[in-house]
PDB file of N, CA and C in Angstrom:
ATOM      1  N   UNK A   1     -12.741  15.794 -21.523  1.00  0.00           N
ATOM      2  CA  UNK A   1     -12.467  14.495 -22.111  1.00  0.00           C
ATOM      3  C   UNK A   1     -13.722  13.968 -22.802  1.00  0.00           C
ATOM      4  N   UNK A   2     -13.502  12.999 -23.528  1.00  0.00           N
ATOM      5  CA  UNK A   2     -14.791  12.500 -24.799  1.00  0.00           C
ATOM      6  C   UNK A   2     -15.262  11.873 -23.614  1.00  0.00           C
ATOM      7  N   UNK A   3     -16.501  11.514 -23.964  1.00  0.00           N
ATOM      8  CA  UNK A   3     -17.568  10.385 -23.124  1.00  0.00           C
ATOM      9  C   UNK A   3     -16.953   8.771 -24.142  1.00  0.00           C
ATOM     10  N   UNK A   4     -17.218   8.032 -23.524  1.00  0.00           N
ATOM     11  CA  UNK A   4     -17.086   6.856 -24.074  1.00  0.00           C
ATOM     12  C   UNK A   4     -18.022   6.116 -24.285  1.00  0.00           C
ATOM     13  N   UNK A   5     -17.781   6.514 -25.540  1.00  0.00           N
ATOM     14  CA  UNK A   5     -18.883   5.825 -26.711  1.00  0.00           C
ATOM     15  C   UNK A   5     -18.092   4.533 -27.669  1.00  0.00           C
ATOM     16  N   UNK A   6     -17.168   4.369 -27.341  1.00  0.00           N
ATOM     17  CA  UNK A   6     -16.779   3.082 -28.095  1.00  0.00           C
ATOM     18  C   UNK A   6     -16.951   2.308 -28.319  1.00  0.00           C
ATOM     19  N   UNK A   7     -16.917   1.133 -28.948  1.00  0.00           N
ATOM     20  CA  UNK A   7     -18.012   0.209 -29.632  1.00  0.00           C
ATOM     21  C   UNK A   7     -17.226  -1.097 -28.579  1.00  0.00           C
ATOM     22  N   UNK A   8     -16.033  -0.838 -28.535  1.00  0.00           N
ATOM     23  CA  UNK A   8     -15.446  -2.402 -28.099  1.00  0.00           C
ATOM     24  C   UNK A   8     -14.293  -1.647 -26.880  1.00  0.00           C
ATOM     25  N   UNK A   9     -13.544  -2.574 -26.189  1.00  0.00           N
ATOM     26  CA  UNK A   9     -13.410  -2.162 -24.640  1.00  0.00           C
ATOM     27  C   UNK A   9     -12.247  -2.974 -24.930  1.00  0.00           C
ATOM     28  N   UNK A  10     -10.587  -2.539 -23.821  1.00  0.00           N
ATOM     29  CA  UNK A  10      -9.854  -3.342 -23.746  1.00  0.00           C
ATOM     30  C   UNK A  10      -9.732  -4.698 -23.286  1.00  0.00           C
ATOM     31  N   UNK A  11      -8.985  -5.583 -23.568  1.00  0.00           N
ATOM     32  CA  UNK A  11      -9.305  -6.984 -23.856  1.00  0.00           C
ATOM     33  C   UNK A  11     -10.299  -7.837 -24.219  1.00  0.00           C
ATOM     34  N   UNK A  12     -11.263  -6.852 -25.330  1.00  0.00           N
ATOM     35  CA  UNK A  12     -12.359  -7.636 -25.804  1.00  0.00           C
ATOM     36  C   UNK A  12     -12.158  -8.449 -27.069  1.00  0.00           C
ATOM     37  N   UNK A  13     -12.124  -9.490 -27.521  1.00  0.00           N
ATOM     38  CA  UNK A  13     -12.181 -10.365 -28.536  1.00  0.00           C
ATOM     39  C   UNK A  13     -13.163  -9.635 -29.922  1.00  0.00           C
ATOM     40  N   UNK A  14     -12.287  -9.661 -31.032  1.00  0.00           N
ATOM     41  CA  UNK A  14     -13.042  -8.869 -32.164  1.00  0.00           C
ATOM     42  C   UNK A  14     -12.502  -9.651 -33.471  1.00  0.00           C
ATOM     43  N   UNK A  15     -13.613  -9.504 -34.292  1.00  0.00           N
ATOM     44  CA  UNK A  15     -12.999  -9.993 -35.472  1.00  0.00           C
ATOM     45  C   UNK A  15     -12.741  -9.180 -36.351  1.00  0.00           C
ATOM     46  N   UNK A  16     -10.948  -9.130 -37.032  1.00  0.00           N
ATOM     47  CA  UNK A  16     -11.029  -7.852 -38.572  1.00  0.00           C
ATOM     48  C   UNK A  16     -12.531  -8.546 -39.913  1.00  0.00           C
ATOM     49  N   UNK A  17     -12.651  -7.625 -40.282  1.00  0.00           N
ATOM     50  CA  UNK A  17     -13.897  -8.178 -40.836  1.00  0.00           C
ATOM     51  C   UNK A  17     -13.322  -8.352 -42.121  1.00  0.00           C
ATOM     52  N   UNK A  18     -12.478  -7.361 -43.061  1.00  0.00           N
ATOM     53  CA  UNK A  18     -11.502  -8.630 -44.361  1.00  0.00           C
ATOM     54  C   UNK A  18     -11.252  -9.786 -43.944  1.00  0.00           C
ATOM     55  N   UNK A  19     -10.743  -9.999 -42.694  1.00  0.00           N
ATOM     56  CA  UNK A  19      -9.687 -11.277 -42.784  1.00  0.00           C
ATOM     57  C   UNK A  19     -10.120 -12.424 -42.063  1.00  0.00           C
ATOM     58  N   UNK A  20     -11.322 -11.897 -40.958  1.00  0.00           N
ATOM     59  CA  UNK A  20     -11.979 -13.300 -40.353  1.00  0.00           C
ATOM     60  C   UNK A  20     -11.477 -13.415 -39.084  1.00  0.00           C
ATOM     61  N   UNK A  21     -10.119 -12.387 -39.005  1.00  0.00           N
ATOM     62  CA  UNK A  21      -8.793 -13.055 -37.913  1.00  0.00           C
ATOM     63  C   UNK A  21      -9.564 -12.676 -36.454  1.00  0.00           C
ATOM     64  N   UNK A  22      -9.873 -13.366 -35.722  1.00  0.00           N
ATOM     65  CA  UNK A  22     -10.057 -12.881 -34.273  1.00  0.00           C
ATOM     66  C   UNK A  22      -8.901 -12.359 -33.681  1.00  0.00           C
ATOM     67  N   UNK A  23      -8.646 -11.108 -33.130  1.00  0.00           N
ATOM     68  CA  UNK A  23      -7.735 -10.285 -32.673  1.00  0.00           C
ATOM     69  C   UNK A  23      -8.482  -9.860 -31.030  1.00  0.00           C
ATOM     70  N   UNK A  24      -7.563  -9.220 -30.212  1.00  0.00           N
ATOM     71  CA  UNK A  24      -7.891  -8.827 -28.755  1.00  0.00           C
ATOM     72  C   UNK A  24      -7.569  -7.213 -29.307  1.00  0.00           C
ATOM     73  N   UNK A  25      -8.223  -6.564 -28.563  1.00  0.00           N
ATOM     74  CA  UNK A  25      -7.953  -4.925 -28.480  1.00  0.00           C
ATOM     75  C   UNK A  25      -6.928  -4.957 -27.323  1.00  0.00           C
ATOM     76  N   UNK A  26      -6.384  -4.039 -27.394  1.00  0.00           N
ATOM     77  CA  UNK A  26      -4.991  -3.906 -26.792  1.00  0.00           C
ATOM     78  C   UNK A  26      -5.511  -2.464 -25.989  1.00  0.00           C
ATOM     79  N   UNK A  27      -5.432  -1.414 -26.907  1.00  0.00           N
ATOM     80  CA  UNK A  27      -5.781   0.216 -26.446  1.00  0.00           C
ATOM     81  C   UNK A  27      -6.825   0.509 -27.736  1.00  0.00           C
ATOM     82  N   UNK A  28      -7.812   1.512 -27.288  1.00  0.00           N
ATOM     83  CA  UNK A  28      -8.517   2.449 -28.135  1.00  0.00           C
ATOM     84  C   UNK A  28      -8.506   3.946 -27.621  1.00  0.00           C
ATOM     85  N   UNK A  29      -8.368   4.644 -29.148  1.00  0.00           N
ATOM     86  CA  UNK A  29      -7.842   6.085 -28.601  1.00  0.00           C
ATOM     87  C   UNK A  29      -8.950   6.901 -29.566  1.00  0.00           C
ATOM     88  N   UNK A  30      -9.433   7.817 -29.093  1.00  0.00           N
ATOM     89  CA  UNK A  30     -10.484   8.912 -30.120  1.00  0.00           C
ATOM     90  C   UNK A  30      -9.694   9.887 -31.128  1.00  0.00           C
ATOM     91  N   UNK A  31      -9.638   9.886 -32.587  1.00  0.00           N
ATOM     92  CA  UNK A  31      -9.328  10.487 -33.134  1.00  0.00           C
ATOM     93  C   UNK A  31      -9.653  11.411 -33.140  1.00  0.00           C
ATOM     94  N   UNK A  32      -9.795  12.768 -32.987  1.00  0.00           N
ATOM     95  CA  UNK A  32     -10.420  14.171 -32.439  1.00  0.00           C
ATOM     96  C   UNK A  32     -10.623  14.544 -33.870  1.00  0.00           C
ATOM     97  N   UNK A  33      -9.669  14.551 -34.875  1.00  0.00           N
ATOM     98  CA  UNK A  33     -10.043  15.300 -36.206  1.00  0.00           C
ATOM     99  C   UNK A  33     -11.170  14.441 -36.870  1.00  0.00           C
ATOM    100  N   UNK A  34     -11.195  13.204 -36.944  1.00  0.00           N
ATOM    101  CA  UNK A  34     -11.523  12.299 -38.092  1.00  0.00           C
ATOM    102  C   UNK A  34     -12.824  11.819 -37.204  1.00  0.00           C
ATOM    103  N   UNK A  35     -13.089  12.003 -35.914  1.00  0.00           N
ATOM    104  CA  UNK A  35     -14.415  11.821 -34.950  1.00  0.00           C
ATOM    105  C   UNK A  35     -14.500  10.477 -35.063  1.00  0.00           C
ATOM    106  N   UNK A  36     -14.057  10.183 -34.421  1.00  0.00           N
ATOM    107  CA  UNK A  36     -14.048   8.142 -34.657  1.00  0.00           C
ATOM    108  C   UNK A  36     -12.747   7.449 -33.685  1.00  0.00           C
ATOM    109  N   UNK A  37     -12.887   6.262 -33.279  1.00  0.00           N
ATOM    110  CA  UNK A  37     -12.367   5.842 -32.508  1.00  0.00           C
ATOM    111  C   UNK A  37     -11.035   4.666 -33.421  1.00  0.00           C
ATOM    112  N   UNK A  38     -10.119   4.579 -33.149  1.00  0.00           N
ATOM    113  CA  UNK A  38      -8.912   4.021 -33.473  1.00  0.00           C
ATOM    114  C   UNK A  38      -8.690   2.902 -32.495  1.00  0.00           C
ATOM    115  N   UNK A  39      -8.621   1.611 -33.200  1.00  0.00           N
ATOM    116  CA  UNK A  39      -7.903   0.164 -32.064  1.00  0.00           C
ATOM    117  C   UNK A  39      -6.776  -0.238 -32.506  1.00  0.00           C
ATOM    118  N   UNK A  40      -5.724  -0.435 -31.083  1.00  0.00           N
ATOM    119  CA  UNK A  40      -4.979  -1.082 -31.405  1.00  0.00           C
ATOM    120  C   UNK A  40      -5.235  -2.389 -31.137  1.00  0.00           C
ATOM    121  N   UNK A  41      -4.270  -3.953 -32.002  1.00  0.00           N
ATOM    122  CA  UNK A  41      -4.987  -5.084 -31.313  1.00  0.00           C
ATOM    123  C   UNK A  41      -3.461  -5.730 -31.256  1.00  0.00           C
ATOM    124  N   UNK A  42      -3.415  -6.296 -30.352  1.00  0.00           N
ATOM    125  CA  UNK A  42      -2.448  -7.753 -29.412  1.00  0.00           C
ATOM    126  C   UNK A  42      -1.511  -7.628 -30.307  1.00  0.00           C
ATOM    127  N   UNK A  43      -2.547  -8.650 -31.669  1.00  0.00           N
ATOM    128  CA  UNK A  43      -1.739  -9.416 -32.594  1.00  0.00           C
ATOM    129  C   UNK A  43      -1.215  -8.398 -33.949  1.00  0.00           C
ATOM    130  N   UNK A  44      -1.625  -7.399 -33.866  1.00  0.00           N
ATOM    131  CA  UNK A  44      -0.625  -6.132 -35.093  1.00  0.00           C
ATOM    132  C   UNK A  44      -0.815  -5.193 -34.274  1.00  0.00           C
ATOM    133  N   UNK A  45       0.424  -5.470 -33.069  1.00  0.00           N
ATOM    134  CA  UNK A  45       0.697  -3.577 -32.664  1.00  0.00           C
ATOM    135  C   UNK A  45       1.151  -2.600 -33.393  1.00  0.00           C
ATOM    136  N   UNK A  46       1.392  -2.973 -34.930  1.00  0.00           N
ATOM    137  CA  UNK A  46       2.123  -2.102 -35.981  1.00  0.00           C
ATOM    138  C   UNK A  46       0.838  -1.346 -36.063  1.00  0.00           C
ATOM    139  N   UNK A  47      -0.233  -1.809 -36.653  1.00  0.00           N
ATOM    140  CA  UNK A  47      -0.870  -0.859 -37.088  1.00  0.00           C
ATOM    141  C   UNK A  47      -2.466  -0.246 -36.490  1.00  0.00           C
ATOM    142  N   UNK A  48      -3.327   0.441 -36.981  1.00  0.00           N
ATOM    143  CA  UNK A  48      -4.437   0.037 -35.764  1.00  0.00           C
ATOM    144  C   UNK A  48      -5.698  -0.200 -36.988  1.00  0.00           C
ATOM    145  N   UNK A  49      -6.581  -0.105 -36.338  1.00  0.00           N
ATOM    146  CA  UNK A  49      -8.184  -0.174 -37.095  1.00  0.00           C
ATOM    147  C   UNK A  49      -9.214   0.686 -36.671  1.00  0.00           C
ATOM    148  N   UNK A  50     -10.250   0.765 -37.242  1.00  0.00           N
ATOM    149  CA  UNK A  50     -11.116   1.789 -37.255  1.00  0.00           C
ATOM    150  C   UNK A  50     -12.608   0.785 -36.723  1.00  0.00           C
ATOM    151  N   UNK A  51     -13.370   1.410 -36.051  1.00  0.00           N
ATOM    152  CA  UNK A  51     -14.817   0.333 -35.446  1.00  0.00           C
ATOM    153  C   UNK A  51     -15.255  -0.005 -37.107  1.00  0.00           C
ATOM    154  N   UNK A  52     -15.323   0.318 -37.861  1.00  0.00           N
ATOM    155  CA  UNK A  52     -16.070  -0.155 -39.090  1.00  0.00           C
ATOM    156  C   UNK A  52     -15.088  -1.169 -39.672  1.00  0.00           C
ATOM    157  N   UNK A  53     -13.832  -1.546 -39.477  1.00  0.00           N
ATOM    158  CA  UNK A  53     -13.526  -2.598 -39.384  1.00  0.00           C
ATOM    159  C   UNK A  53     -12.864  -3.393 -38.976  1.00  0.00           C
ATOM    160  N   UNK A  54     -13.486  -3.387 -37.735  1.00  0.00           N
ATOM    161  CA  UNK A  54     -14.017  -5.050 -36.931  1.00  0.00           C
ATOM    162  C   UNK A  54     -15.460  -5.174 -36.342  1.00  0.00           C
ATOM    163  N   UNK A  55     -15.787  -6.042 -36.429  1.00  0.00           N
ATOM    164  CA  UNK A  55     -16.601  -6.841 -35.767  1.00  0.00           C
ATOM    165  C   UNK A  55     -16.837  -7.428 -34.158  1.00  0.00           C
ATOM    166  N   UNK A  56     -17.989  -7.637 -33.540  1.00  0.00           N
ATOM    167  CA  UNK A  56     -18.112  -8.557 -32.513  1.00  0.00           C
ATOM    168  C   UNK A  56     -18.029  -9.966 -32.862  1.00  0.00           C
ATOM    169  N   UNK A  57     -17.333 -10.896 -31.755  1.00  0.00           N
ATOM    170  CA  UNK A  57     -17.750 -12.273 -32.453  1.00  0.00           C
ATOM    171  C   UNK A  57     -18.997 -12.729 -32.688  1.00  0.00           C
TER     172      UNK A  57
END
């Protein structure tokens, strides 16, 4: 299994960095091909995001 190196942790408060929107992380999962970590958040379980964009508050 990956080590966890993720930038942000479930139920941590983040901001999308286009939109300003403060969102909660829901789940983060490691993309194995693309080497990078994937979030889902609360408020768009449709889609997810990438650590480069969001933010800490």
């Amino acid at each position: 299994m990956k080590n966890s190196t993720n930038l942000y942790k479930n139920g941590q408060s983040v901001n999308i960095i286009e939109t300003g929107e403060v969102v909660t992380i829901l789940k983060s999962q490691y993309v194995k091909n693309m080497k990078r970590y994937s979030y889902i958040v609360k408020e768009h379980p449709e889609t997810f995001f990438f650590e480069e964009e969001l933010k800490d508050q």
